[in-house]
PDB file of N, CA and C in Angstrom:
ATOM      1  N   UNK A   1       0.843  -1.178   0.000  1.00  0.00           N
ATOM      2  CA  UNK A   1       0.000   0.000   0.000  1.00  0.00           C
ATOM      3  C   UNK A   1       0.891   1.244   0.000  1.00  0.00           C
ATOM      4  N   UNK A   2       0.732   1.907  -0.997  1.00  0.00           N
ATOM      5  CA  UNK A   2       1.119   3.475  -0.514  1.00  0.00           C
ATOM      6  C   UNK A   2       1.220   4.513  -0.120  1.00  0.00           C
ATOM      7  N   UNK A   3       2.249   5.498   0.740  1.00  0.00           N
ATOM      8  CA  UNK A   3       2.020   6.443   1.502  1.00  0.00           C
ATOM      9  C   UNK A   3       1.444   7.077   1.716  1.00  0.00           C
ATOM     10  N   UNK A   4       0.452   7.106   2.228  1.00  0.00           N
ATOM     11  CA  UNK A   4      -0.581   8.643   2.044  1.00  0.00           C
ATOM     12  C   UNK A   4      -0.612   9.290   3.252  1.00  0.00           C
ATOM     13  N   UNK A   5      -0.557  10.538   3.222  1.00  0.00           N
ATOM     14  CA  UNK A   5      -0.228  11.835   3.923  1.00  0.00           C
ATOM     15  C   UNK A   5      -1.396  11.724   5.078  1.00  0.00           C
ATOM     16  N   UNK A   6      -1.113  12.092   5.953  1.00  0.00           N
ATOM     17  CA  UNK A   6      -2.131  12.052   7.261  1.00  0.00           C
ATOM     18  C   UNK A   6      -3.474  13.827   6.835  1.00  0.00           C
ATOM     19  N   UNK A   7      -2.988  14.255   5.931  1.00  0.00           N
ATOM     20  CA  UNK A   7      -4.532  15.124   5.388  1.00  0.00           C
ATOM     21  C   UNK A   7      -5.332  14.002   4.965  1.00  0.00           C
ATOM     22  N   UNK A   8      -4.489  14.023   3.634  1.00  0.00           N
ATOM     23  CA  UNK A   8      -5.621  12.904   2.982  1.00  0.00           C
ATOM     24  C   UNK A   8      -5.992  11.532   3.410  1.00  0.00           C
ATOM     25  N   UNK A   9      -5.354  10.862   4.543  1.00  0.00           N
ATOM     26  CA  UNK A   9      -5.836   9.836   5.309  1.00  0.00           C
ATOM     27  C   UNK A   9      -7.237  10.224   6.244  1.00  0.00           C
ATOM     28  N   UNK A  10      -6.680  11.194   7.046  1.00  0.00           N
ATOM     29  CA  UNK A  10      -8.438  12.037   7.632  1.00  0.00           C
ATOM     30  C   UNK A  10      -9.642  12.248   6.620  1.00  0.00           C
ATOM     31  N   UNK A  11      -9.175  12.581   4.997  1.00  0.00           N
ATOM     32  CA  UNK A  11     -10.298  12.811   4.549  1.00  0.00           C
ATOM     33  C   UNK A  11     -10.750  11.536   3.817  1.00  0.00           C
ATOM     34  N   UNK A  12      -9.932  10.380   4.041  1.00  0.00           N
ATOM     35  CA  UNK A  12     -10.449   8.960   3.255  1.00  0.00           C
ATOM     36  C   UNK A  12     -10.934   8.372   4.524  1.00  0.00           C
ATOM     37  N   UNK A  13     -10.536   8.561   5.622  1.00  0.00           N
ATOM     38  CA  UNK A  13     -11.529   7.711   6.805  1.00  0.00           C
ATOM     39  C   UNK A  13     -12.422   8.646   7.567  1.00  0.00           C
ATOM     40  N   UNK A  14     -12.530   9.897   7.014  1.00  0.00           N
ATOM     41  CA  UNK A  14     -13.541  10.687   7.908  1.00  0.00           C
ATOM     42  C   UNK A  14     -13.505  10.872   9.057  1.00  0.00           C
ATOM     43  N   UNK A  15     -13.129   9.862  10.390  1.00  0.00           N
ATOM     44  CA  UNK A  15     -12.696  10.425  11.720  1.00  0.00           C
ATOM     45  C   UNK A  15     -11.657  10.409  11.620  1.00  0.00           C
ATOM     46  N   UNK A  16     -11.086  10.232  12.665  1.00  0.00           N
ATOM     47  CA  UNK A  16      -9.490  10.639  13.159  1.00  0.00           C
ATOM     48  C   UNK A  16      -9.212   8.982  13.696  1.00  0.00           C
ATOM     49  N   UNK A  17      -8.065   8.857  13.432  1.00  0.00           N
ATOM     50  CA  UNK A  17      -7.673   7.341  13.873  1.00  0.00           C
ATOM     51  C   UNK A  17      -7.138   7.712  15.376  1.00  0.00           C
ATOM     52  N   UNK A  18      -6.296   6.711  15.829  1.00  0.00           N
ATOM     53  CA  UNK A  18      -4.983   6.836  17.449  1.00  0.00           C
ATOM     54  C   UNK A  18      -4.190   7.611  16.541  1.00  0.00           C
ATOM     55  N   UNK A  19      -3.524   7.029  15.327  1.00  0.00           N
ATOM     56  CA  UNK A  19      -2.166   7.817  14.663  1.00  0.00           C
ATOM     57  C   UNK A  19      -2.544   9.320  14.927  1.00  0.00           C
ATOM     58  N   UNK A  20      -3.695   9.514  14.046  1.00  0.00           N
ATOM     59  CA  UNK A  20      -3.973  11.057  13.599  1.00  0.00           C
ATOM     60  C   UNK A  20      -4.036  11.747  15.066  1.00  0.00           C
ATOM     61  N   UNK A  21      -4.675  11.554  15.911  1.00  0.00           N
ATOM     62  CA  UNK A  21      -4.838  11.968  17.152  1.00  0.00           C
ATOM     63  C   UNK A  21      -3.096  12.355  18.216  1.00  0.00           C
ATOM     64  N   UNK A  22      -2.995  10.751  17.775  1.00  0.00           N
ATOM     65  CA  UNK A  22      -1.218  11.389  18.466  1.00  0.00           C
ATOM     66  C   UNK A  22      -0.463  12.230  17.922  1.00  0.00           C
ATOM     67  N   UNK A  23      -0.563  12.363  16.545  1.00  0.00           N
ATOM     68  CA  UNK A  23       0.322  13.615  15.552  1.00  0.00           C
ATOM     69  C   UNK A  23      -0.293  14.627  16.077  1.00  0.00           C
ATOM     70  N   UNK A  24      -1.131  14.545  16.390  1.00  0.00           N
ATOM     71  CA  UNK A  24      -2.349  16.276  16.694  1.00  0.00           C
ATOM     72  C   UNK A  24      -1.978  16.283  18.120  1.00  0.00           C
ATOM     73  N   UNK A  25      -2.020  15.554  18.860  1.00  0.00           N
ATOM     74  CA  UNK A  25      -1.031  15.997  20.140  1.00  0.00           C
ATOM     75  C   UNK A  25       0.305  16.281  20.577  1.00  0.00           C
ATOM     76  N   UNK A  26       0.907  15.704  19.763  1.00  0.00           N
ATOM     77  CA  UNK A  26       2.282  15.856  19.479  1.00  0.00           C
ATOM     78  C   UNK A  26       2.728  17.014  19.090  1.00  0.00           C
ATOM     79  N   UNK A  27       1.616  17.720  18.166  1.00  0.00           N
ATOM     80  CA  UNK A  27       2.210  19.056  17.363  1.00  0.00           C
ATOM     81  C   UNK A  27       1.350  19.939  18.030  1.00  0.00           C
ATOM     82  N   UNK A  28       0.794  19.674  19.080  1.00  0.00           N
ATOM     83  CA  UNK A  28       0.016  20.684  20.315  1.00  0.00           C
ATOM     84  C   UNK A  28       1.074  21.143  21.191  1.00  0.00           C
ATOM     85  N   UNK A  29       1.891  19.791  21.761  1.00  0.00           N
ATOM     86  CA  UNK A  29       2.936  19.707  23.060  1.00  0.00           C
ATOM     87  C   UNK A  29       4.015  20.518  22.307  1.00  0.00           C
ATOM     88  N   UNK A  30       4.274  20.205  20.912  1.00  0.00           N
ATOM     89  CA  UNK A  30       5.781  20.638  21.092  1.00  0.00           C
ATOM     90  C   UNK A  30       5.871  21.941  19.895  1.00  0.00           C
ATOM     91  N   UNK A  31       5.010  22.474  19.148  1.00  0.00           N
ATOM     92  CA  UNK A  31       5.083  23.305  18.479  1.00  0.00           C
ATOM     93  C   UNK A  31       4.436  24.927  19.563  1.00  0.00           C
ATOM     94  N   UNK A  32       3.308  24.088  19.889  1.00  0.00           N
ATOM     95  CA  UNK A  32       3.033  25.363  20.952  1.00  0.00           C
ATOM     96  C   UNK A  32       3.610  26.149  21.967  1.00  0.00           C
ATOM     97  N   UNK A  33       4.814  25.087  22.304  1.00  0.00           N
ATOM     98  CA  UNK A  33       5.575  25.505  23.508  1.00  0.00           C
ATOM     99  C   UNK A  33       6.898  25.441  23.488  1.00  0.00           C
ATOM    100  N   UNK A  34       7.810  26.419  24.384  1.00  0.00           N
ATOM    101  CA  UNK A  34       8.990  26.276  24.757  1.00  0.00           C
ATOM    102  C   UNK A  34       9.680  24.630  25.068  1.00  0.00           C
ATOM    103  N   UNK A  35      11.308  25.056  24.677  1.00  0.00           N
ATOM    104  CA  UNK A  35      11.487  23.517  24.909  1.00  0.00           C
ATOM    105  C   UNK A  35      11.913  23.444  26.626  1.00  0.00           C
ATOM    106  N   UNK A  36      12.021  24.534  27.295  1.00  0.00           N
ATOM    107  CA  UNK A  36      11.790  24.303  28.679  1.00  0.00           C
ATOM    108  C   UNK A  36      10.703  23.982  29.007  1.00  0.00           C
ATOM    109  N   UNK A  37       9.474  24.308  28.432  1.00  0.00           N
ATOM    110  CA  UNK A  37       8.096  23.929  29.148  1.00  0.00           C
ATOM    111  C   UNK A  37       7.723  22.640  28.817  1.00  0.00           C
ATOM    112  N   UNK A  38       8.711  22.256  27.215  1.00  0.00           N
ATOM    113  CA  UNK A  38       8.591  20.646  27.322  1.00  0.00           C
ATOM    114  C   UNK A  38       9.047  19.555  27.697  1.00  0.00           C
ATOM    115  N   UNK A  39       9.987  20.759  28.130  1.00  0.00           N
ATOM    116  CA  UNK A  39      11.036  19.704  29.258  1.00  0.00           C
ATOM    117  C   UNK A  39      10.571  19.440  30.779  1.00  0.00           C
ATOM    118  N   UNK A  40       9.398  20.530  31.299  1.00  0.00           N
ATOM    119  CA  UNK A  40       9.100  20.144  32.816  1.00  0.00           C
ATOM    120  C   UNK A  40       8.476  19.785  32.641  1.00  0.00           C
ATOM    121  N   UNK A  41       7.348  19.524  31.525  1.00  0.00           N
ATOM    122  CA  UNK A  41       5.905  18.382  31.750  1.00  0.00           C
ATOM    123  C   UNK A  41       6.511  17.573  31.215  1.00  0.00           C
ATOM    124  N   UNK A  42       7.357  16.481  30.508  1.00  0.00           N
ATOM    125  CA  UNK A  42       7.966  15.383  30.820  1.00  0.00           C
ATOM    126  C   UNK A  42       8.427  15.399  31.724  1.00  0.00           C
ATOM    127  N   UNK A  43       9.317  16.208  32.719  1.00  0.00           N
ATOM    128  CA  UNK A  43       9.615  15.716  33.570  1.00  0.00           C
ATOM    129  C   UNK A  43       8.710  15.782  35.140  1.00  0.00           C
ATOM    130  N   UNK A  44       7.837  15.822  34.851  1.00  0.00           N
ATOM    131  CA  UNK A  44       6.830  15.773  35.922  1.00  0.00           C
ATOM    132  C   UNK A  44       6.009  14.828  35.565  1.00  0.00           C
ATOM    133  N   UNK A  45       5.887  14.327  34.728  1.00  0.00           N
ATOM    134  CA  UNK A  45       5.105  12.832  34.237  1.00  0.00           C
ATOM    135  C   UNK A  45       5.923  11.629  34.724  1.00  0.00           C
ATOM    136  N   UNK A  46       6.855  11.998  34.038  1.00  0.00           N
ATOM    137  CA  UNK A  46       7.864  10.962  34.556  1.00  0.00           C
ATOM    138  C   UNK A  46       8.111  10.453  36.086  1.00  0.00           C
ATOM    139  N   UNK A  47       8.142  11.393  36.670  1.00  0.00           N
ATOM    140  CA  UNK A  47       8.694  11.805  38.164  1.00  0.00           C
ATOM    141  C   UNK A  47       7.097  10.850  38.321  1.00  0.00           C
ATOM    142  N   UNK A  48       5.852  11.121  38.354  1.00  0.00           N
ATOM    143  CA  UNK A  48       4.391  10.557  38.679  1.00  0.00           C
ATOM    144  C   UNK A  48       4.630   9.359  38.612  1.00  0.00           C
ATOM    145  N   UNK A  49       5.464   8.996  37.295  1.00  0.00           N
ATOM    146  CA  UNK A  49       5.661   7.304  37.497  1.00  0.00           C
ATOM    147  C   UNK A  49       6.626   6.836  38.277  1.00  0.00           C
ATOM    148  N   UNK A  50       6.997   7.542  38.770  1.00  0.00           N
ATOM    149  CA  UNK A  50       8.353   6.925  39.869  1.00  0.00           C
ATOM    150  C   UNK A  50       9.746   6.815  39.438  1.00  0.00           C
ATOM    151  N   UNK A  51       9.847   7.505  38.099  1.00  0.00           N
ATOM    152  CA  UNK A  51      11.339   7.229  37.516  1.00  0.00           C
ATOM    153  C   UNK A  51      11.967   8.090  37.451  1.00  0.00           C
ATOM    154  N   UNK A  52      13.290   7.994  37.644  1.00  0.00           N
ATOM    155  CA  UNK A  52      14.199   9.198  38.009  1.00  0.00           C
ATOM    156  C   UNK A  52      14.877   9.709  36.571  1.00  0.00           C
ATOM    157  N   UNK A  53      14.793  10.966  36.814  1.00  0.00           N
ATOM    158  CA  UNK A  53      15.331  11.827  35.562  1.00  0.00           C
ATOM    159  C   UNK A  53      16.155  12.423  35.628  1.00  0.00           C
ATOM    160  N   UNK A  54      17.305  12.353  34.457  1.00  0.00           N
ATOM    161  CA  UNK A  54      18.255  12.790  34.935  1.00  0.00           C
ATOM    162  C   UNK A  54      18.502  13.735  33.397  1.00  0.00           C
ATOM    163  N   UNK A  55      18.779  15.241  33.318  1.00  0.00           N
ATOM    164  CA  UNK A  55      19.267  15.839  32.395  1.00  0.00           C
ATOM    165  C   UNK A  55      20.612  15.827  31.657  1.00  0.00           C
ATOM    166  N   UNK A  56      20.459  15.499  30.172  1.00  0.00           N
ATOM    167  CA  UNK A  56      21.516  15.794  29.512  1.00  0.00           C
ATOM    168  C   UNK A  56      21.998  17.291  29.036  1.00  0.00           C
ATOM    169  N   UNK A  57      23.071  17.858  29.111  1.00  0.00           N
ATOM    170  CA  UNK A  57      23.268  18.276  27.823  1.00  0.00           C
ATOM    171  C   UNK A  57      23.712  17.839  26.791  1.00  0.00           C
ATOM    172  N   UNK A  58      22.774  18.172  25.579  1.00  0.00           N
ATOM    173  CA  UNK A  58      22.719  17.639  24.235  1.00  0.00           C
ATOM    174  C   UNK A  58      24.183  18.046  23.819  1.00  0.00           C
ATOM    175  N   UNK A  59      24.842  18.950  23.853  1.00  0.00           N
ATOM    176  CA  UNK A  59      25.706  19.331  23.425  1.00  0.00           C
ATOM    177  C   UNK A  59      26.909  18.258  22.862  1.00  0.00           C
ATOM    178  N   UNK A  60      27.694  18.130  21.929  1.00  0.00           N
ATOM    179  CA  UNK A  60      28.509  17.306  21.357  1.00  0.00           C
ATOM    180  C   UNK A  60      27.976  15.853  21.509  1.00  0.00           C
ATOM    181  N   UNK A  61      26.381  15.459  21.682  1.00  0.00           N
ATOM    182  CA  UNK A  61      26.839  14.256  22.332  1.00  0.00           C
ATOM    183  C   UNK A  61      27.139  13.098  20.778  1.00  0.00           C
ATOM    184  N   UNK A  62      26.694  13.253  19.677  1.00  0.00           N
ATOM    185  CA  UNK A  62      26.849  13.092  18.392  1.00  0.00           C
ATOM    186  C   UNK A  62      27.848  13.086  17.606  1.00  0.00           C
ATOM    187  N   UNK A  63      28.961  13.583  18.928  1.00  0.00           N
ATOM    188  CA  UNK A  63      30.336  13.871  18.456  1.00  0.00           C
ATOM    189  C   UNK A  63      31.359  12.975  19.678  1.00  0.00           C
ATOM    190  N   UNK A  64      30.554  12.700  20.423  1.00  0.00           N
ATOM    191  CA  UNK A  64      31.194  11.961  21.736  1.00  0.00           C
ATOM    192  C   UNK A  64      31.284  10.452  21.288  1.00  0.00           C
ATOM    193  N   UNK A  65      32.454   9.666  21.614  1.00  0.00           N
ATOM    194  CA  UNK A  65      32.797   8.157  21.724  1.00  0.00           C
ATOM    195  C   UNK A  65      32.065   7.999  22.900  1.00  0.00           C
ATOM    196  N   UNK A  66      31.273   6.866  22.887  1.00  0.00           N
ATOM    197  CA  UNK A  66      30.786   6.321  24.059  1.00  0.00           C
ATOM    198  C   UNK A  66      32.007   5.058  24.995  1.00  0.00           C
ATOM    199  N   UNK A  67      32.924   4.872  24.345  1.00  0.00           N
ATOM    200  CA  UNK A  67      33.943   4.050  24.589  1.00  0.00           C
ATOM    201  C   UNK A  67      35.043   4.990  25.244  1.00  0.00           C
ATOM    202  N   UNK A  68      35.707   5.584  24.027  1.00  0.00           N
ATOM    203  CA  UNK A  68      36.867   6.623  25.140  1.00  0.00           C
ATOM    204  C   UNK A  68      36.668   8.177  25.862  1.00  0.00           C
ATOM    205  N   UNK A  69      34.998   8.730  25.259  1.00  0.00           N
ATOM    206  CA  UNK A  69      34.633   9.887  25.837  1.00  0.00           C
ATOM    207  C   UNK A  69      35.712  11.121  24.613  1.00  0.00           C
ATOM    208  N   UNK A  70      36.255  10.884  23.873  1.00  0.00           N
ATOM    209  CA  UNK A  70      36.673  11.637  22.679  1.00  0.00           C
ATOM    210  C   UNK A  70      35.673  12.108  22.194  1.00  0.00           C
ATOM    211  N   UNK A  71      35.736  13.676  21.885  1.00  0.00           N
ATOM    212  CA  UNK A  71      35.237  14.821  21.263  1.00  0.00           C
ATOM    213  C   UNK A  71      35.484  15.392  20.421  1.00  0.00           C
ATOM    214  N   UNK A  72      35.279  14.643  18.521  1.00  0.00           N
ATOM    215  CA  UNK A  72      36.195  15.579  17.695  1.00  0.00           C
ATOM    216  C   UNK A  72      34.754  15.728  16.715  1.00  0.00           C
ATOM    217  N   UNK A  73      34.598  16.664  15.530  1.00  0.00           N
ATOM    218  CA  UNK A  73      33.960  16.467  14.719  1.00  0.00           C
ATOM    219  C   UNK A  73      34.349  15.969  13.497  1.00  0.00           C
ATOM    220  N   UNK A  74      35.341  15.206  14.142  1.00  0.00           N
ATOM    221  CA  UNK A  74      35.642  14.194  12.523  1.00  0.00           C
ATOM    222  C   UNK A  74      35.172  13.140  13.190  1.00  0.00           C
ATOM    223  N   UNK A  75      34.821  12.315  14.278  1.00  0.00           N
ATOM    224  CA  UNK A  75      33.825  11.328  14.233  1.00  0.00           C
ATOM    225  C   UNK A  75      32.826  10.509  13.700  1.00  0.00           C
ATOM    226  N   UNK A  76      32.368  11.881  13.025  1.00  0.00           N
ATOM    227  CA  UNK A  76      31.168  11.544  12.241  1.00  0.00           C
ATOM    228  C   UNK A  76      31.589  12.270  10.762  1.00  0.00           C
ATOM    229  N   UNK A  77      32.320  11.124   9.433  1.00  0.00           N
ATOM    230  CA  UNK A  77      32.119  11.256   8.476  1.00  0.00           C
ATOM    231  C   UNK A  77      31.582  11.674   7.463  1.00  0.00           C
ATOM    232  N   UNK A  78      29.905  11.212   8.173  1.00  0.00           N
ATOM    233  CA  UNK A  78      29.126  11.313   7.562  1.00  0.00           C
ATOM    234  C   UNK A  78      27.569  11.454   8.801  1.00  0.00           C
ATOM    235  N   UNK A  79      26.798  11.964   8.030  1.00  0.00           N
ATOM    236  CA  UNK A  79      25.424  12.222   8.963  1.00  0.00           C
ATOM    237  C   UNK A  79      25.067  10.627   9.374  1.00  0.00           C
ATOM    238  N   UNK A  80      25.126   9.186   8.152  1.00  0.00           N
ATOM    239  CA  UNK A  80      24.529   8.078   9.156  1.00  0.00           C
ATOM    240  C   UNK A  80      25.680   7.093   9.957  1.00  0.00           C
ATOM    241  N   UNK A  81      27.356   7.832  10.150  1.00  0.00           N
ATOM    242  CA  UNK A  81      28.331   7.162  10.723  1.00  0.00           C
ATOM    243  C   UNK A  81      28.794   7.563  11.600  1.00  0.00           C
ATOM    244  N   UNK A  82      29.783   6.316  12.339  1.00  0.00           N
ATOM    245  CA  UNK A  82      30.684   7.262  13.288  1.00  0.00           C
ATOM    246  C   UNK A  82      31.251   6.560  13.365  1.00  0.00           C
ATOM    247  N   UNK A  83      32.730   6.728  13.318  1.00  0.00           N
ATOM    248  CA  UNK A  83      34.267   6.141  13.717  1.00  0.00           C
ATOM    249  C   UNK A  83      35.031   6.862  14.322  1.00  0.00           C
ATOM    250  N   UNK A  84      35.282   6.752  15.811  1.00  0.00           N
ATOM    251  CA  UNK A  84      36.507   7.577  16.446  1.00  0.00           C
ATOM    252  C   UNK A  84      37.551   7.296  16.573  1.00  0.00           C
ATOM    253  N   UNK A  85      37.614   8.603  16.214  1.00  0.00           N
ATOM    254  CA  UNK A  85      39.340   8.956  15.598  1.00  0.00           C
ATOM    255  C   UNK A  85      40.399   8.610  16.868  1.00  0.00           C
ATOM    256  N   UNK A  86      40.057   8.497  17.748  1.00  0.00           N
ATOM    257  CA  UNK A  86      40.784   8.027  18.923  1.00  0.00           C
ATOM    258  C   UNK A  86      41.194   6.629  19.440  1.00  0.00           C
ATOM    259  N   UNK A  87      40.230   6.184  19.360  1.00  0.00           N
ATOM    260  CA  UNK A  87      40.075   4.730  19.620  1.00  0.00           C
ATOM    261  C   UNK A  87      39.948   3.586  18.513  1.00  0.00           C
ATOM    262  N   UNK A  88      38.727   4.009  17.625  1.00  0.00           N
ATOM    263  CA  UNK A  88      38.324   3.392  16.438  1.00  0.00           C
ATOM    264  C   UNK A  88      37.304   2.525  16.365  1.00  0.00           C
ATOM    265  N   UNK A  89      36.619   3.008  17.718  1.00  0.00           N
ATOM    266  CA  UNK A  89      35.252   2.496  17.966  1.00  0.00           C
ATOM    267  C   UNK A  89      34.314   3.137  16.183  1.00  0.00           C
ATOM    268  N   UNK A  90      34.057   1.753  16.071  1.00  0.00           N
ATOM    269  CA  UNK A  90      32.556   2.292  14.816  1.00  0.00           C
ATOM    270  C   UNK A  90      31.399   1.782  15.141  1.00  0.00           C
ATOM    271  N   UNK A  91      30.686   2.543  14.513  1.00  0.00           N
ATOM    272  CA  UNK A  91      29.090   2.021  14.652  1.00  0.00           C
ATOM    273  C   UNK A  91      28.366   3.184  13.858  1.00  0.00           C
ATOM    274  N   UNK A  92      26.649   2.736  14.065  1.00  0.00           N
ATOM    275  CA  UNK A  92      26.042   3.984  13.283  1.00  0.00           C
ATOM    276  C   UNK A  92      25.336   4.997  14.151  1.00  0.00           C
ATOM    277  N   UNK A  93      25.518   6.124  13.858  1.00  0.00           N
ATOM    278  CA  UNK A  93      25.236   7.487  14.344  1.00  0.00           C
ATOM    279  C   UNK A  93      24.142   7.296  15.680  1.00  0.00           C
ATOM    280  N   UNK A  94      23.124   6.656  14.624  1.00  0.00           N
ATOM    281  CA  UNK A  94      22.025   7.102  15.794  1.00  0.00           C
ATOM    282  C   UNK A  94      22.164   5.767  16.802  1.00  0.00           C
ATOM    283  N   UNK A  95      22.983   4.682  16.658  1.00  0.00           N
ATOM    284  CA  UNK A  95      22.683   4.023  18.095  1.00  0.00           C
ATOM    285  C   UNK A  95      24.160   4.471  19.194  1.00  0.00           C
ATOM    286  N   UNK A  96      24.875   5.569  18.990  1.00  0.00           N
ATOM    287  CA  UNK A  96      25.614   5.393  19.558  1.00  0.00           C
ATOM    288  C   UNK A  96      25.755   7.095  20.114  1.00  0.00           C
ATOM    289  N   UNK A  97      24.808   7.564  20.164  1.00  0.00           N
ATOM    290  CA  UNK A  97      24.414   9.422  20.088  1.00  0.00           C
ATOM    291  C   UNK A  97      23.815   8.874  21.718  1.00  0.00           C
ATOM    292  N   UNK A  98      23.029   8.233  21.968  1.00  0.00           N
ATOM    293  CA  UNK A  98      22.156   7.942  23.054  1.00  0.00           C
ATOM    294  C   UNK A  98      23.529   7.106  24.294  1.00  0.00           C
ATOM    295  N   UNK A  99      24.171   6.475  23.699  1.00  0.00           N
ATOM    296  CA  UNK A  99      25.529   5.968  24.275  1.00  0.00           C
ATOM    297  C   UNK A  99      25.887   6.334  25.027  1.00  0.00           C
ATOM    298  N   UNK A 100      26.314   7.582  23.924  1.00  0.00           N
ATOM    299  CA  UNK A 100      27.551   8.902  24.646  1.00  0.00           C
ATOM    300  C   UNK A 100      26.729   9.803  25.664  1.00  0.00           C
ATOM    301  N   UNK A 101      25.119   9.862  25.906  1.00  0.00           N
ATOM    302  CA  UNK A 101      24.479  10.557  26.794  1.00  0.00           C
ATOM    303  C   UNK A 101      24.356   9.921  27.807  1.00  0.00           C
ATOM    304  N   UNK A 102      24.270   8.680  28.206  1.00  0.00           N
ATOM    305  CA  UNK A 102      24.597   8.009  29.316  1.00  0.00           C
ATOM    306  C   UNK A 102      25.747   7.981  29.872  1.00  0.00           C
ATOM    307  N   UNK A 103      27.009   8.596  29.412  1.00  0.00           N
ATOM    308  CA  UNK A 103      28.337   8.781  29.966  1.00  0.00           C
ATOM    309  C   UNK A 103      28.358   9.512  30.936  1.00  0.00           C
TER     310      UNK A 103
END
């Protein structure tokens, strides 16, 4: 089946599905608001469930080895790689961005 755009999906099923509904909340929470204000109502949801939160800064973390903690922007070759130049840890971008934020 092919892609069809969440307009023209609303106007081929007439209501609103879960998908359509979560995109429409999604672009309520985070277009309407600051990313501090979307940062304390996650973190006050979170906190309700009992789980502890802990803040990153985002900063270099896309550029960080999760192995030796090296910071270069030749790391990343390319937008879907990463090989550090230090060590020679490889892998791909996005599973190893979340890595380096747990450091």
């Amino acid at each position: 089946m092919p892609f069809i755009g969440v307009r023209k999906y609303r106007r081929m099923a007439g209501a609103k599905s879960h998908w359509t509904r979560y995109v429409d909340f999604m672009k309520t929470l985070i277009v309407g608001h600051s990313v501090n204000c979307v940062r304390q109502f996650i973190t006050y949801k979170v906190q309700l469930a009992g789980v502890p939160v802990v803040v990153v800064d985002p900063r270099n973390t896309s550029r960080t080895c999760p192995h030796c903690g090296l910071i270069d922007k030749h790391n990343r070759p390319n937008q879907a790689s990463f090989r550090c130049i230090g060590c020679g840890f490889a892998g791909s971008a996005r599973e190893q961005a979340p890595a380096s934020s747990a450091l």
